[in-house]
N, C-alpha and C. Protein backbone atom coordinates (compact mmCIF):
# COMPACT_ATOMS: atom_id res chain seq x y z
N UNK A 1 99.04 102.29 101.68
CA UNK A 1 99.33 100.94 102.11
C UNK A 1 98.02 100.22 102.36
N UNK A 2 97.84 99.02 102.45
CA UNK A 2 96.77 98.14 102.74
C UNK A 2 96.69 97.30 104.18
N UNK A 3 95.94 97.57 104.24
CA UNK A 3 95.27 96.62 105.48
C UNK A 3 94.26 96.08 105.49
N UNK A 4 93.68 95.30 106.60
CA UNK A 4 92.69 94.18 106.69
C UNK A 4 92.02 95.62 107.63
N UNK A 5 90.97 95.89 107.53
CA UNK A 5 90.07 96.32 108.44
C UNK A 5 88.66 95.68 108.72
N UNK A 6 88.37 95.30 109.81
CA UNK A 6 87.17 94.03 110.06
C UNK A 6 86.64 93.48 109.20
N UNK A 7 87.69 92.81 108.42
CA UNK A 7 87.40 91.51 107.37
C UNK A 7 87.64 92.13 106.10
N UNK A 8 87.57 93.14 105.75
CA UNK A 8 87.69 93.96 104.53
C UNK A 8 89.09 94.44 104.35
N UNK A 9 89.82 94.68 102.96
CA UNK A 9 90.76 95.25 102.68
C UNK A 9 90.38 96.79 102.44
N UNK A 10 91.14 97.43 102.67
CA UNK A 10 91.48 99.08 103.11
C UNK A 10 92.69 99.43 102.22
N UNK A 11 92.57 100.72 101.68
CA UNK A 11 94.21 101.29 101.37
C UNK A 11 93.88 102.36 102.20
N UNK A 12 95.01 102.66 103.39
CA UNK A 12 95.23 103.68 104.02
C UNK A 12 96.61 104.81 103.86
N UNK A 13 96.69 105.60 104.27
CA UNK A 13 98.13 106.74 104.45
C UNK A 13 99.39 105.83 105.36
N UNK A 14 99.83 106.21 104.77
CA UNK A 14 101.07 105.30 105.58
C UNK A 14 101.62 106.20 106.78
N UNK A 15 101.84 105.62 107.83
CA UNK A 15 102.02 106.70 109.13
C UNK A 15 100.30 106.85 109.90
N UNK A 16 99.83 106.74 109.36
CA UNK A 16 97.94 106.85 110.14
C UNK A 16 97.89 106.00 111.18
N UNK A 17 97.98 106.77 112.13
CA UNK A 17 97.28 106.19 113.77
C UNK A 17 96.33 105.82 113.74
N UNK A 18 95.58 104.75 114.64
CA UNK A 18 94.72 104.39 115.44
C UNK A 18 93.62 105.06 115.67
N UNK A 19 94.07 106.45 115.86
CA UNK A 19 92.96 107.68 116.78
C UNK A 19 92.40 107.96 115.35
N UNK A 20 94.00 108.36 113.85
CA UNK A 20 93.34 109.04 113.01
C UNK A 20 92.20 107.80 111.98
N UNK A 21 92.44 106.76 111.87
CA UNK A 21 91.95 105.34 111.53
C UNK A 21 90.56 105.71 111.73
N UNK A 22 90.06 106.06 113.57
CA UNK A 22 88.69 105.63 113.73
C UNK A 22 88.26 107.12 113.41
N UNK A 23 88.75 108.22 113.30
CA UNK A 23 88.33 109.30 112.78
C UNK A 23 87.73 109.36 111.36
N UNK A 24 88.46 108.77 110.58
CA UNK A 24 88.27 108.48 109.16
C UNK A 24 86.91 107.65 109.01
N UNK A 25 87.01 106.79 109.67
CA UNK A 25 85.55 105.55 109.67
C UNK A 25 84.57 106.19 110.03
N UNK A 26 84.69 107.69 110.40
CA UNK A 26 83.22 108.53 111.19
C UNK A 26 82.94 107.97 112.48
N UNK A 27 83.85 107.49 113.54
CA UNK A 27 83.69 106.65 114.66
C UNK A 27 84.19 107.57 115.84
N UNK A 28 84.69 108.77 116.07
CA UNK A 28 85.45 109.79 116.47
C UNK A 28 84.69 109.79 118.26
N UNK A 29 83.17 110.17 118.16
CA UNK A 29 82.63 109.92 119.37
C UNK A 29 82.18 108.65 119.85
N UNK A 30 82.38 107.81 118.97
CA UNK A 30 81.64 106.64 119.74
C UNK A 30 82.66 105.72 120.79
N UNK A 31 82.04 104.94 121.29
CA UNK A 31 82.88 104.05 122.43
C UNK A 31 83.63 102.98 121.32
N UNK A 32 84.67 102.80 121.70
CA UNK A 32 85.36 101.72 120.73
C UNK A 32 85.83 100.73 121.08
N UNK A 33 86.28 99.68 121.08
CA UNK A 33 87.39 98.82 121.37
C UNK A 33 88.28 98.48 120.04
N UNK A 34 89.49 98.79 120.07
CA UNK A 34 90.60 98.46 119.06
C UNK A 34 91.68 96.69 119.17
N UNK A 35 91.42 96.07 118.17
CA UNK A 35 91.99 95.04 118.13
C UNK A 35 93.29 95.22 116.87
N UNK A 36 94.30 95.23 117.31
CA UNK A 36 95.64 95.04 116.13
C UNK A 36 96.22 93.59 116.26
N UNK A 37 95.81 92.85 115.17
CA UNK A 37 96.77 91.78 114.79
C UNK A 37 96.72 90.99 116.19
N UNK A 38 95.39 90.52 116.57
CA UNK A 38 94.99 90.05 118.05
C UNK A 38 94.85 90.37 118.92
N UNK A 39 96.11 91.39 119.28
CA UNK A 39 95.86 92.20 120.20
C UNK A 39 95.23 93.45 120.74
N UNK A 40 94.48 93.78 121.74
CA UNK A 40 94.01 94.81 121.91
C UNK A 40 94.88 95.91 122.30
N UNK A 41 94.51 97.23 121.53
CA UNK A 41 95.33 98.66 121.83
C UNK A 41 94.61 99.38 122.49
N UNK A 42 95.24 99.39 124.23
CA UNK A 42 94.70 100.19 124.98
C UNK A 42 94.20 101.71 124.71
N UNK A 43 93.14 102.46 124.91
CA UNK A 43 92.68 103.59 124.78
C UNK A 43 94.02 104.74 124.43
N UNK A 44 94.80 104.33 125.68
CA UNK A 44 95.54 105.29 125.76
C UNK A 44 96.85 105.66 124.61
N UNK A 45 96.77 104.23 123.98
CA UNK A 45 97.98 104.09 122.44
C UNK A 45 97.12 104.66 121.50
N UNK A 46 96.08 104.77 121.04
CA UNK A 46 95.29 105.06 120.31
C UNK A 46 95.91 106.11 119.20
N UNK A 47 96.54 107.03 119.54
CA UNK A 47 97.00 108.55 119.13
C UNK A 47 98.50 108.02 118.88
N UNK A 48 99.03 107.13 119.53
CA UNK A 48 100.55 107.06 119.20
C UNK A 48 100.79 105.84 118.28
N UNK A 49 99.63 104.61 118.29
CA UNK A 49 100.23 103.30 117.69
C UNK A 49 100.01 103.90 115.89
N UNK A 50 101.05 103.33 115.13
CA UNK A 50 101.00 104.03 113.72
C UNK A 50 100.42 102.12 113.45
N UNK A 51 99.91 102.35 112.20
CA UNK A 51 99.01 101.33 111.39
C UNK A 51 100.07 100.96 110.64
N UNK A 52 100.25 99.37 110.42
CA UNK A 52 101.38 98.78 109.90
C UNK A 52 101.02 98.59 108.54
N UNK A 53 101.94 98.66 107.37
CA UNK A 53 101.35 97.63 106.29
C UNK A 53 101.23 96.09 106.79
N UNK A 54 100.05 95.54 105.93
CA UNK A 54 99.45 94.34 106.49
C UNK A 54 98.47 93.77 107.70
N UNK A 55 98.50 95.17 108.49
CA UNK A 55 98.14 94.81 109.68
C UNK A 55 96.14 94.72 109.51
N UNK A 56 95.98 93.50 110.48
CA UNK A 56 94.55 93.40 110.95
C UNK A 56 93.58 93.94 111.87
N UNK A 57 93.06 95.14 111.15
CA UNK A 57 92.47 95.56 112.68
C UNK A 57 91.17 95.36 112.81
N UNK A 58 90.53 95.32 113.92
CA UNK A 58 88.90 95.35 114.32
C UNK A 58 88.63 96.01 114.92
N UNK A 59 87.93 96.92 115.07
CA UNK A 59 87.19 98.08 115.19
C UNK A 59 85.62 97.67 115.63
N UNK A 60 85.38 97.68 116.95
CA UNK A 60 84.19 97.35 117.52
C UNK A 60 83.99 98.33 118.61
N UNK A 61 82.31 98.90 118.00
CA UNK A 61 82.01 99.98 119.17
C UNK A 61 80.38 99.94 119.66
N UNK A 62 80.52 100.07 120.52
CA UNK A 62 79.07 99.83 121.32
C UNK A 62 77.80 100.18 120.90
N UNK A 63 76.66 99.68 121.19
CA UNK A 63 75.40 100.11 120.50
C UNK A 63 74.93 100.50 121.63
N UNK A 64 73.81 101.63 121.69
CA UNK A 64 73.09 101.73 122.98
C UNK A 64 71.63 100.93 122.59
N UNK A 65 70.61 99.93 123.37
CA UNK A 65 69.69 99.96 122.94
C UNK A 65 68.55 99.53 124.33
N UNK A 66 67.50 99.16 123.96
CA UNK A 66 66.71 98.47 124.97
C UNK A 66 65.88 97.69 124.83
């Protein structure tokens, strides 16, 4: 199925979570914030929200720097 992933189109597995989403992107340890279709998906949905066809997600995770 397809999705919007931060501005880009994606074909993903249909049924693919959130958790498995940022696993795939190589993002697994980093700090994240998840945006679906405007809304933000708390940490804790991460593992349960399934990825819609169509859906928009953004995927933003922290930099450390100084």
């Amino acid at each position: 199925m397809q999705i919007k992933l931060n501005g880009e189109l994606l074909e993903v597995a249909a049924g693919i979570t959130i958790a498995a989403l940022i696993d795939a992107q190589g993002l697994r340890c980093a700090r994240v914030a998840i945006e679906a279709n405007g809304a933000i998906v708390p940490r804790s949905a991460h593992a349960s929200r399934e990825v819609r066809p169509g859906d928009t997600i953004e995927i933003v995770h922290a930099l450390g720097g100084g």
